[in-house]
Protein backbone atom coordinates (compact mmCIF):
# COMPACT_ATOMS: atom_id res chain seq x y z
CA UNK A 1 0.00 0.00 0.00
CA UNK A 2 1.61 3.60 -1.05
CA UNK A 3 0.72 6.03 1.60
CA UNK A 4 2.52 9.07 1.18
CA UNK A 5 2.66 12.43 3.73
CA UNK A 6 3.29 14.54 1.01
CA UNK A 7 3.91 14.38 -3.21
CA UNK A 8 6.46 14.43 -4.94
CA UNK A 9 5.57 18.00 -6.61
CA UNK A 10 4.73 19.40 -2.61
CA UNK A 11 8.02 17.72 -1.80
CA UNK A 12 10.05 19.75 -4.63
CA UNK A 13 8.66 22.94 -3.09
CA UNK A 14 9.58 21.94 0.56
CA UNK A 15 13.06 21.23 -0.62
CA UNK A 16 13.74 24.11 -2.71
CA UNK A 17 12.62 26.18 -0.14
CA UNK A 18 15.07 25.00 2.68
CA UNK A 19 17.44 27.45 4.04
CA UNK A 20 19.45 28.24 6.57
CA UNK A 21 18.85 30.47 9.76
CA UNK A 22 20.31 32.88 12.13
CA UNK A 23 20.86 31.64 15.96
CA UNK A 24 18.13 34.48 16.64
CA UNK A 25 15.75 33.29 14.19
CA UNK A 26 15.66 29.62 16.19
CA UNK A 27 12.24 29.14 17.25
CA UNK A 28 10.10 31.72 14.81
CA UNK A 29 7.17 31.66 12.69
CA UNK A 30 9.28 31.36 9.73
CA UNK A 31 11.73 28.61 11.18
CA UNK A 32 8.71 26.77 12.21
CA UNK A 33 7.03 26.46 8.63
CA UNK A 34 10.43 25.30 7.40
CA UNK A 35 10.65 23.24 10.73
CA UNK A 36 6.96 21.78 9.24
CA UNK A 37 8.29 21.24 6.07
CA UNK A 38 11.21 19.35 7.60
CA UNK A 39 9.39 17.16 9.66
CA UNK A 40 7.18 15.92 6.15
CA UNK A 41 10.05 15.13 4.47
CA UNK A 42 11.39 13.05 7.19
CA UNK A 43 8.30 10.88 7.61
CA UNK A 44 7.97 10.73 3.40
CA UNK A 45 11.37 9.54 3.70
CA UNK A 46 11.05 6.94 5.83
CA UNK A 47 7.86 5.40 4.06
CA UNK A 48 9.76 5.50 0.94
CA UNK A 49 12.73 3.92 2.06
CA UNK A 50 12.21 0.71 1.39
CA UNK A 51 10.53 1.53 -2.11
CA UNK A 52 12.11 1.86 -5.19
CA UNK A 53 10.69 5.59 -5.38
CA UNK A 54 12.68 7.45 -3.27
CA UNK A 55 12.08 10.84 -3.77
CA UNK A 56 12.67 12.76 -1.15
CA UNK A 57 16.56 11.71 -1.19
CA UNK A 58 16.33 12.42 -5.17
CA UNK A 59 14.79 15.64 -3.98
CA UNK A 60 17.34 16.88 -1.77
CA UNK A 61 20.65 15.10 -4.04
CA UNK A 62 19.37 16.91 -7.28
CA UNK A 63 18.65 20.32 -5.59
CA UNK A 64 21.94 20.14 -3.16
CA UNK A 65 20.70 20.68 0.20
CA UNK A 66 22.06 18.43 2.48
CA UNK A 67 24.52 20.65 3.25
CA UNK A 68 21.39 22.90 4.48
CA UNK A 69 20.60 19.79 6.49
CA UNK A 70 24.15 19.35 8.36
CA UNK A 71 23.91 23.22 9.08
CA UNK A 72 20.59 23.77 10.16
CA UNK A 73 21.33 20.03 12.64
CA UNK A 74 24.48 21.84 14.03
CA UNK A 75 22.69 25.36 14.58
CA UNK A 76 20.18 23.64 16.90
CA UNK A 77 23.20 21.55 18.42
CA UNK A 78 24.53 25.08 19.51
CA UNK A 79 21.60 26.68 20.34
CA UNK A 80 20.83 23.63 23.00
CA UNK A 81 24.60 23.99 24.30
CA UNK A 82 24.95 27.85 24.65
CA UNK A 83 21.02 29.43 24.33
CA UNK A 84 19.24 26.72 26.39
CA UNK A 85 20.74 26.92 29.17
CA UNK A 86 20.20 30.14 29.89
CA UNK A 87 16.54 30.61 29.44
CA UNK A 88 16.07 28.11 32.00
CA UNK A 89 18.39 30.35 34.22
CA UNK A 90 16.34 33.44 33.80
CA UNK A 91 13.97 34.00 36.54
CA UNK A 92 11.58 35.72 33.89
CA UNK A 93 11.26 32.84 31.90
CA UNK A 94 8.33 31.05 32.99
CA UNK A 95 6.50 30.17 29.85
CA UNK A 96 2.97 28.69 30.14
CA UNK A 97 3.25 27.09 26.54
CA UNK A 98 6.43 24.73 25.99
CA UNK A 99 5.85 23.08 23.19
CA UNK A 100 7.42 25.45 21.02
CA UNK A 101 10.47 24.90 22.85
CA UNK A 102 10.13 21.10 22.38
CA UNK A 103 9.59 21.82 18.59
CA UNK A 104 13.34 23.32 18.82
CA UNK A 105 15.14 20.63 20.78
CA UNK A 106 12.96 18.14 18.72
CA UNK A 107 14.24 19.45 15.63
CA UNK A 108 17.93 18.36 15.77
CA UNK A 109 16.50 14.63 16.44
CA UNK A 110 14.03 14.99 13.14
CA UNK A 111 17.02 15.96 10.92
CA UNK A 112 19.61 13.24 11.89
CA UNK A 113 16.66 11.10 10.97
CA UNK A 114 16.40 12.07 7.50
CA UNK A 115 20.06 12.20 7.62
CA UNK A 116 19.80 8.43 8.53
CA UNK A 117 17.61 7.63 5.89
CA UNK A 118 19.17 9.37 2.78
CA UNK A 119 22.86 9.08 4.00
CA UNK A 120 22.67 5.32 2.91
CA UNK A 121 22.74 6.54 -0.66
CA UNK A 122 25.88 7.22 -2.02
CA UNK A 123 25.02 9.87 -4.27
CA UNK A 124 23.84 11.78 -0.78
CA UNK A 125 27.35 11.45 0.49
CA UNK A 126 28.68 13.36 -3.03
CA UNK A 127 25.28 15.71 -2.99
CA UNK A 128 26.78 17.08 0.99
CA UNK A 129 30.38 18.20 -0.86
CA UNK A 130 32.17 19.73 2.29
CA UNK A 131 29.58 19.47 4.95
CA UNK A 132 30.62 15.91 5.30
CA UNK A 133 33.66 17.06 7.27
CA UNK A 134 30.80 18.82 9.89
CA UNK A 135 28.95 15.55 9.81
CA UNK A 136 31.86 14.16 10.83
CA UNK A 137 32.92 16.53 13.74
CA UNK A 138 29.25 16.27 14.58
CA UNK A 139 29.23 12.20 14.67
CA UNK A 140 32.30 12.33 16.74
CA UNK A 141 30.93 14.78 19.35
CA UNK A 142 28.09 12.60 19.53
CA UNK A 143 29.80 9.39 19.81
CA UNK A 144 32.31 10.43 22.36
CA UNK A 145 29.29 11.74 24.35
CA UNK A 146 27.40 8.32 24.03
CA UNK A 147 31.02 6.32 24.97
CA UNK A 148 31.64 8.34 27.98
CA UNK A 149 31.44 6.87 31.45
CA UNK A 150 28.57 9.86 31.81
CA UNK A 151 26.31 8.65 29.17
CA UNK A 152 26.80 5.04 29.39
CA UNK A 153 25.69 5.81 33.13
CA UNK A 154 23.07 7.95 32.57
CA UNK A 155 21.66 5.36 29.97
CA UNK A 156 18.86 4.19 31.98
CA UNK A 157 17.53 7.76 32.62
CA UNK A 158 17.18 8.05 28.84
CA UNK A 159 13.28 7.97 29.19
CA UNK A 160 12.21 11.28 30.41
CA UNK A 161 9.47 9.93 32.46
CA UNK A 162 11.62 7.44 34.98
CA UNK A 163 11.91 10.39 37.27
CA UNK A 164 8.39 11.66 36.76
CA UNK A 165 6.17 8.84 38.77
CA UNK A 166 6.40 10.40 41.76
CA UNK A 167 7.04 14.06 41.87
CA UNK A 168 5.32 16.58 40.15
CA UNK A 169 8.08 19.02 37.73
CA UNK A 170 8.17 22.04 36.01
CA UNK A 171 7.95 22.29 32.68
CA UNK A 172 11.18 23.45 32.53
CA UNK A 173 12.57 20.67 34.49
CA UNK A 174 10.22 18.46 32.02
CA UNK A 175 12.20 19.96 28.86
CA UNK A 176 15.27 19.56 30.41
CA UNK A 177 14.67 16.07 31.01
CA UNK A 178 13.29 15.34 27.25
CA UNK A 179 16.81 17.11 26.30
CA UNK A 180 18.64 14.33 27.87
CA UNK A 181 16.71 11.66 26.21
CA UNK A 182 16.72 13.09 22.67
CA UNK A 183 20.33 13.56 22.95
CA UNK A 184 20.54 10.19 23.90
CA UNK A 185 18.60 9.18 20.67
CA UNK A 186 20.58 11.54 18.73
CA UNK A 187 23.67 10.18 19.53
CA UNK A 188 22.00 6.32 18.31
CA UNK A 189 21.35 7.97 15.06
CA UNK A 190 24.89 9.49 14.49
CA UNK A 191 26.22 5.79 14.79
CA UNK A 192 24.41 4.61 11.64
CA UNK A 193 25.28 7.90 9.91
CA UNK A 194 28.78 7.67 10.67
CA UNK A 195 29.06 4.28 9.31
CA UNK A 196 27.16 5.34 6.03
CA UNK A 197 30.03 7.83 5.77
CA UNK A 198 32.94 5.50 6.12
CA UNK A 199 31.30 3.06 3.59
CA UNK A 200 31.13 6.13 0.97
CA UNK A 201 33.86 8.16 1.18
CA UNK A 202 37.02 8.81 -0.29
CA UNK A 203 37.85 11.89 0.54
CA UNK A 204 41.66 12.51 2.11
CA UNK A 205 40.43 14.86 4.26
CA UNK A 206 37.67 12.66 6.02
CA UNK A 207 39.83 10.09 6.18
CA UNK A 208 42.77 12.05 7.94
CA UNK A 209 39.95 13.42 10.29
CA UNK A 210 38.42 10.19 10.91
CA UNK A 211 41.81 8.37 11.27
CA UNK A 212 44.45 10.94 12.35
CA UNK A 213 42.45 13.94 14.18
CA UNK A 214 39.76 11.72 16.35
CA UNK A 215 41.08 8.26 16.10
CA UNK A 216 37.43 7.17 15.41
CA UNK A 217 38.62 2.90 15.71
CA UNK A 218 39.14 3.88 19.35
CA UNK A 219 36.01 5.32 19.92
CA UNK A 220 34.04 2.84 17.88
CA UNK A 221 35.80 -0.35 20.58
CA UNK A 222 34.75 1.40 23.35
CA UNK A 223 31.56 1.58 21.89
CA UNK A 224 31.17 -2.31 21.34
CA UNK A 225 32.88 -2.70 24.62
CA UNK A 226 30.78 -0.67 26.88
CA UNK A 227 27.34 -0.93 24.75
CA UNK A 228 25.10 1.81 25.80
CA UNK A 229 22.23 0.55 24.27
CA UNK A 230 21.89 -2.47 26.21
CA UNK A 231 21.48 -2.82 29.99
CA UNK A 232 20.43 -5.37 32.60
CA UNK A 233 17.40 -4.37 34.28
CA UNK A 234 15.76 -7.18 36.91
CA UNK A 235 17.77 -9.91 35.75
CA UNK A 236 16.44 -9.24 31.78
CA UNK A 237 18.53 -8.16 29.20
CA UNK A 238 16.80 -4.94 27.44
CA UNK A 239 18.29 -3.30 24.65
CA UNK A 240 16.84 -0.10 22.65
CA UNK A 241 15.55 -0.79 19.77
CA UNK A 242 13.57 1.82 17.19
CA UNK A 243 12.74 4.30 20.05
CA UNK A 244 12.35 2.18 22.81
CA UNK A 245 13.53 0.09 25.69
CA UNK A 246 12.67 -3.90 24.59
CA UNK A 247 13.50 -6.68 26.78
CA UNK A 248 15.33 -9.22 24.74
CA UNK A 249 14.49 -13.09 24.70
CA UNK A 250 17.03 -15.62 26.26
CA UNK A 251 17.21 -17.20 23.05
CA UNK A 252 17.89 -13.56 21.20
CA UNK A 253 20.03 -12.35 23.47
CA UNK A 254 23.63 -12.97 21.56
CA UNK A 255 21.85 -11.93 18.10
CA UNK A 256 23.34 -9.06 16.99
CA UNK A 257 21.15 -5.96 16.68
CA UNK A 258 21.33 -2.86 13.97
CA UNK A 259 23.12 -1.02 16.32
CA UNK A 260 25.87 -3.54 16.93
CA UNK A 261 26.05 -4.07 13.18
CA UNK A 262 26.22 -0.58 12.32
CA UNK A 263 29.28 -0.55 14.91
CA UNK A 264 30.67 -3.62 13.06
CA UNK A 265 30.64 -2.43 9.79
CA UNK A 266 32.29 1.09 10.55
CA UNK A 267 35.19 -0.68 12.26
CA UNK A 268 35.61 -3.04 9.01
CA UNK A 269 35.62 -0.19 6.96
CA UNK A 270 38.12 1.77 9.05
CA UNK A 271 40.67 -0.98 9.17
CA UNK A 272 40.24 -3.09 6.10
CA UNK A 273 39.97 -0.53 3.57
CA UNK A 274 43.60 -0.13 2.09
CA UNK A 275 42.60 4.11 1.76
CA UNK A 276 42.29 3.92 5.53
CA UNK A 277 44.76 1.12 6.62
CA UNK A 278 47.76 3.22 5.21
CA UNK A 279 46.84 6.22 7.41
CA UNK A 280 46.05 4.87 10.76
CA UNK A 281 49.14 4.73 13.08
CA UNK A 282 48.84 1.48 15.02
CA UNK A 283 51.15 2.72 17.73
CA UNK A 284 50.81 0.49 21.25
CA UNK A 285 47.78 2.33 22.49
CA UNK A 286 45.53 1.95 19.27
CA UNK A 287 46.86 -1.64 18.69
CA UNK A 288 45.73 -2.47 22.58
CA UNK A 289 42.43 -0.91 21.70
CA UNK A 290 41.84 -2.99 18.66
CA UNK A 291 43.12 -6.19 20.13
CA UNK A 292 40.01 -5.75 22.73
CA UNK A 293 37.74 -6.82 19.72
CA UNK A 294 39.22 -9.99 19.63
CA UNK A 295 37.20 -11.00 22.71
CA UNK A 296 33.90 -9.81 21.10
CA UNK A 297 34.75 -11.82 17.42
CA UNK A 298 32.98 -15.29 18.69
CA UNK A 299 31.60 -17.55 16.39
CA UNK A 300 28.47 -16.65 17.10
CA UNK A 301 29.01 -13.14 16.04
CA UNK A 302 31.06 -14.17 12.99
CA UNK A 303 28.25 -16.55 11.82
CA UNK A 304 25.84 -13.59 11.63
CA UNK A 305 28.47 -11.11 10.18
CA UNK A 306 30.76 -13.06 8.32
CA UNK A 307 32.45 -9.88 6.75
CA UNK A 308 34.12 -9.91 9.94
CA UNK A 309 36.15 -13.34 9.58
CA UNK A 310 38.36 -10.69 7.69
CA UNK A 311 38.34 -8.10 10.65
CA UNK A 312 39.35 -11.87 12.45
CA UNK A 313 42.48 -12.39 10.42
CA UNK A 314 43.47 -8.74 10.46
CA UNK A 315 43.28 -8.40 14.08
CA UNK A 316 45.25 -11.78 14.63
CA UNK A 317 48.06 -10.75 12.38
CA UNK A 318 47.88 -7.28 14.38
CA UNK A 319 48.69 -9.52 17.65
CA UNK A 320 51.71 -10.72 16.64
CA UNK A 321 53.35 -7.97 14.64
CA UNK A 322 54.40 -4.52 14.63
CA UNK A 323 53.20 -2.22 11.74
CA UNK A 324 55.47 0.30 10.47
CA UNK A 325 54.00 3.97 11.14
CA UNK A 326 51.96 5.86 8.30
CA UNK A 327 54.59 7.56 5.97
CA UNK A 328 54.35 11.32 6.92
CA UNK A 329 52.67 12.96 3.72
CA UNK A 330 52.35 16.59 3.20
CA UNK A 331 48.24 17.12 3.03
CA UNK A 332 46.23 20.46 2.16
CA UNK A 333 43.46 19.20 4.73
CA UNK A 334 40.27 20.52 4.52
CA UNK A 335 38.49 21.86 7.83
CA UNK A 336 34.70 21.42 9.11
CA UNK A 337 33.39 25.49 9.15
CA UNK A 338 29.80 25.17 10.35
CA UNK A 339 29.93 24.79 14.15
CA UNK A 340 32.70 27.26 14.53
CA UNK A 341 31.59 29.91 12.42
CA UNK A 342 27.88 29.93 14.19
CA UNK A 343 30.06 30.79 17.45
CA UNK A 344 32.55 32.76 16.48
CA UNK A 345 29.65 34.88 15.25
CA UNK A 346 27.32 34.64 18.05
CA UNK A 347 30.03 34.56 21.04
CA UNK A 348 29.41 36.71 23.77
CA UNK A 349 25.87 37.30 22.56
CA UNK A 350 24.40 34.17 24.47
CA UNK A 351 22.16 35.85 26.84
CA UNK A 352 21.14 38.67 24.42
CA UNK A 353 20.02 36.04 22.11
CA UNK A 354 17.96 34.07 25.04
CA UNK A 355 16.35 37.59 26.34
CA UNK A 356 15.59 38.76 22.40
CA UNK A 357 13.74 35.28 22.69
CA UNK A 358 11.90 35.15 25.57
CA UNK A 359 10.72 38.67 24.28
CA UNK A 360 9.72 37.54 21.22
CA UNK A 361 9.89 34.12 19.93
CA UNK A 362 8.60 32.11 23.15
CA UNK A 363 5.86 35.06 23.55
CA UNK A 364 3.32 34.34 21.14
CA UNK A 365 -0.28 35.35 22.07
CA UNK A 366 -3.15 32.76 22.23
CA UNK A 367 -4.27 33.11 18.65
CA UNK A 368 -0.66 32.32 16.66
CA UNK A 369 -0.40 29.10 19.68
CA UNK A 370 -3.65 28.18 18.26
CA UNK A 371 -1.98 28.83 14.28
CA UNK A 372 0.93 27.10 15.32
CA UNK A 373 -1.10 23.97 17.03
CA UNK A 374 -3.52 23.90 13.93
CA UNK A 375 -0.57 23.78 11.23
CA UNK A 376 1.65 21.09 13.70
CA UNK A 377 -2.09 19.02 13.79
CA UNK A 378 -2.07 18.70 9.99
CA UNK A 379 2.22 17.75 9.98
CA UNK A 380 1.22 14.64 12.73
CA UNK A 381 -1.02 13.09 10.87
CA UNK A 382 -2.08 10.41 13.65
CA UNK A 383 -2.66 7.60 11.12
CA UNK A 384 0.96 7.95 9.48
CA UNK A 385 2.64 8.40 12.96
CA UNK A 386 0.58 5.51 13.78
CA UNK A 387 3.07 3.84 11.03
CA UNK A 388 6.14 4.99 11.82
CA UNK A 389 6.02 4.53 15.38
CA UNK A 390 7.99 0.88 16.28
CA UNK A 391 7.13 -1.24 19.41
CA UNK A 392 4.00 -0.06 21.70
CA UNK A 393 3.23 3.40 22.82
CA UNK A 394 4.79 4.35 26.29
CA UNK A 395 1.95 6.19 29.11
CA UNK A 396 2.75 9.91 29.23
CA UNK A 397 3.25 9.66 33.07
CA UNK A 398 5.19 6.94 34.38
CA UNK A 399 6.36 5.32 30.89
CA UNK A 400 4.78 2.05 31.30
CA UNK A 401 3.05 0.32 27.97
CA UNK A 402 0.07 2.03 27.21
CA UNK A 403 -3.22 1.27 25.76
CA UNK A 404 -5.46 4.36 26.38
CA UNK A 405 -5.14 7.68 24.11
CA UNK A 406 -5.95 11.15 24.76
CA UNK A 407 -9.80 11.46 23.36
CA UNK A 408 -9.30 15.05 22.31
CA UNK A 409 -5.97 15.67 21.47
CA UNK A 410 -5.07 11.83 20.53
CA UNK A 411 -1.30 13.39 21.22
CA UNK A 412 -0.50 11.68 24.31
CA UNK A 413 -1.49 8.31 25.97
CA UNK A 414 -2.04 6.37 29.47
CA UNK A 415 -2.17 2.99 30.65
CA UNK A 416 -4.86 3.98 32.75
CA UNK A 417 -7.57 6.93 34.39
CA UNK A 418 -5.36 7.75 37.02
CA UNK A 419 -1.67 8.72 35.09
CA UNK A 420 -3.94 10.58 32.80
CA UNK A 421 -5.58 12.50 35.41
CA UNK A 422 -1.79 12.60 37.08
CA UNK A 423 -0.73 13.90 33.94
CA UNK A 424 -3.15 16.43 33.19
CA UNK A 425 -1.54 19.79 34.73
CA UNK A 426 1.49 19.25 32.33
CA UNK A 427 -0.68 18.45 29.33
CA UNK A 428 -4.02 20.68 29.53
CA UNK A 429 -2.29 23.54 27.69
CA UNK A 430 -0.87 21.40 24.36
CA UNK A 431 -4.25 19.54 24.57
CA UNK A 432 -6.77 22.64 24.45
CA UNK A 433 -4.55 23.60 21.54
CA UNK A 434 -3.72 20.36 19.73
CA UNK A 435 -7.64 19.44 20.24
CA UNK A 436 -8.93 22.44 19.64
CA UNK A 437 -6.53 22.82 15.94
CA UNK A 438 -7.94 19.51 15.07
CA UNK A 439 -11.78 20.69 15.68
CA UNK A 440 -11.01 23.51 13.65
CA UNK A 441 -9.39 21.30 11.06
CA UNK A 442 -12.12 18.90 11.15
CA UNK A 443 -15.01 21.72 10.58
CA UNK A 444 -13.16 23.32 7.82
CA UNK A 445 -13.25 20.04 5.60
CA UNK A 446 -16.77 19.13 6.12
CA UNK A 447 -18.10 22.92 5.66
């Protein structure tokens, strides 16, 4: 069955229309309608992307904007690190409305999405020209974040809600929470993309960066080795799986997942490929790193990824010998521009930007809420979410599998009376708006 979000002919307008924004402009009327557009393509995408009519990716390859992708990703990245922050400082910052704000930390999560999906393509890879050096500084941050002894800790608070059973929160404190979660997801997302990358290119430059300037094998074992999406909880093994914690089978639990894979197959491609091979200096620390996998190359593994008997042999001839060090060439290396040039030109101007927001951005009166709540109505179309949504949907209070949906809104759901009514001071706002778009929506078409 072909059920698209959006044509092809609405999807050539979206895409020519993309462009890229200010800080300041993070969070406006206009940013939002592209933020709409943004969010259809990603959902088209996905539907399409396991038909032979893919095009959305066509779409953004033929017009060249995945470079307007990486930038607008990274713009969000730093408005999260250095503009976030600080609203939730400012004692006059109370909003009464926060979706909006979710709609902005949301949006970084929606674009490595689409990222995902079209990134497989090789053409995409030649369509992002130079912004694949950001997508690789922005994999890397990403990674090291998800490898760290923080993140692989803070793992199990990943869904926003596990602190939520028992104490009301702000919505601040809410949005702060959902932060740490969709970074979490984020970072899950940046694995497959990075791996797309090292499959594709052959660029010098990526390679040195990949190789030389973050030692990306290193990162990639401690990654296998400390695997932050899986965790023991109650004597189960859970792992996360398309959006969601899943508790895994005893007889599934040594079958590798697409995460593992995706790990797998960047670590092939960093060490087999001869490009790659010749530039990575297996000095004693990296070669103690690598020699870690061995432990993790069973059989079992093997059998289901049996690219990897050649990883096998390489890392068993690493054991026992000592490569000579990558000849020193003399390389014009290319440099990632997007994240630094979005703070060299906004540093110093943090709070300035946060208060010009508050003012204006984050202050919208009842009737452009209601706009904004009608247009984002018509963008989630329930049925297609219905679709793209993996595994059952979680109960907007304590995160338990729910069966029970919002009559009104049909945004949010409960596994029973009492979460909802729990629940209701945090969503009464987004509902009267969402449900109240919806009516609107509704009366339109049938007048």
């Amino acid at each position: 069955m072909d059920i698209r979000v959006i044509l092809p002919v609405e999807a050539e307008t979206f895409v020519q229309s993309l462009e890229t924004f200010s800080l300041k402009e993070v969070g406006s009327a206009r940013w939002l309608k592209q933020h709409e557009s943004i969010e259809k393509l990603n959902m088209q995408a996905i539907l399409s992307a396991s038909a032979d009519d893919e095009f959305v990716k066509d779409l953004l390859v033929s017009h060249t904007k995945i470079h307007v992708l990486v930038h607008e990703m990274i713009l969000i990245e730093v408005w999260k690190d250095n503009v976030f922050p600080i609203l939730c400082r400012l004692q006059d910052f109370n909003p009464t409305h926060t979706f909006q704000l979710y709609m902005v930390l949301h949006h970084e999560g929606t674009i490595i999405n689409l990222l995902e999906t079209v990134m497989f393509h090789k053409e995409s890879h030649e369509a992002a020209d130079d912004s694949v050096l950001d997508l690789v500084e922005y994999c890397h941050r990403k990674l090291t974040l998800l490898a760290s002894k923080a993140s692989t800790a803070g793992v199990a608070a990943c869904d926003p809600r596990n602190d939520m059973t028992e104490k009301a929160v702000s919505s601040i404190e809410e949005l702060q929470t959902m932060r740490v979660a969709l970074e979490f997801q984020i970072s899950l997302k940046a694995v497959s993309v990075l791996r797309y990358i090292t499959g594709h290119t052959e660029s010098i430059s990526v390679i040195n960066r990949l190789l030389c300037t973050h030692n990306m094998p290193s990162i990639l074992v401690q990654l296998i080795t400390c695997c932050p999406w899986s965790r023991s909880k109650e004597g189960s093994v859970e792992k996360y799986i398309n959006g969601s914690w899943q508790k895994i089978p005893d007889e599934d639990r040594f079958k590798i997942q697409k995460l593992d894979g995706q790990v797998w197959i960047a670590l092939h491609n960093l060490l087999i490929k001869e490009d790659c091979h010749r530039k990575y200096n297996f000095n004693s620390f990296n070669k103690s790193q690598l020699l870690k996998l061995r432990g993790f190359l069973t059989e079992v593994v093997i059998d289901q990824l049996p690219f990897l008997l050649d990883l096998h042999r390489f890392l068993a001839h690493l054991a026992i010998t000592r490569p000579a060090p990558p000849k020193k060439e003399l390389v014009l290396e290319q440099i990632p521009e997007i994240r630094d040039q979005i703070v060299s030109e906004n540093s110093g101007k943090w709070k300035a930007i946060a208060k010009h927001q508050i003012k204006g951005v984050f202050n919208l009166s009842e009737s452009d809420l209601k706009m904004q709540a009608r247009c984002l109505g018509q963008t989630y179309n329930i049925s297609v979410m219905d679709m793209l949504l993996s595994g059952k949907p979680k109960c907007g209070s304590c995160g338990k599998e729910a069966s029970k949906r919002c009559s009104r809104c049909q945004e949010a759901w409960y596994c029973n009376r009492e979460c909802q009514v729990k629940h209701w001071p945090r969503h009464e706002t987004l509902c009267m708006l969402m449900g109240g778009a919806k009516e609107t929506t509704q009366t339109a078409q049938h007048s």
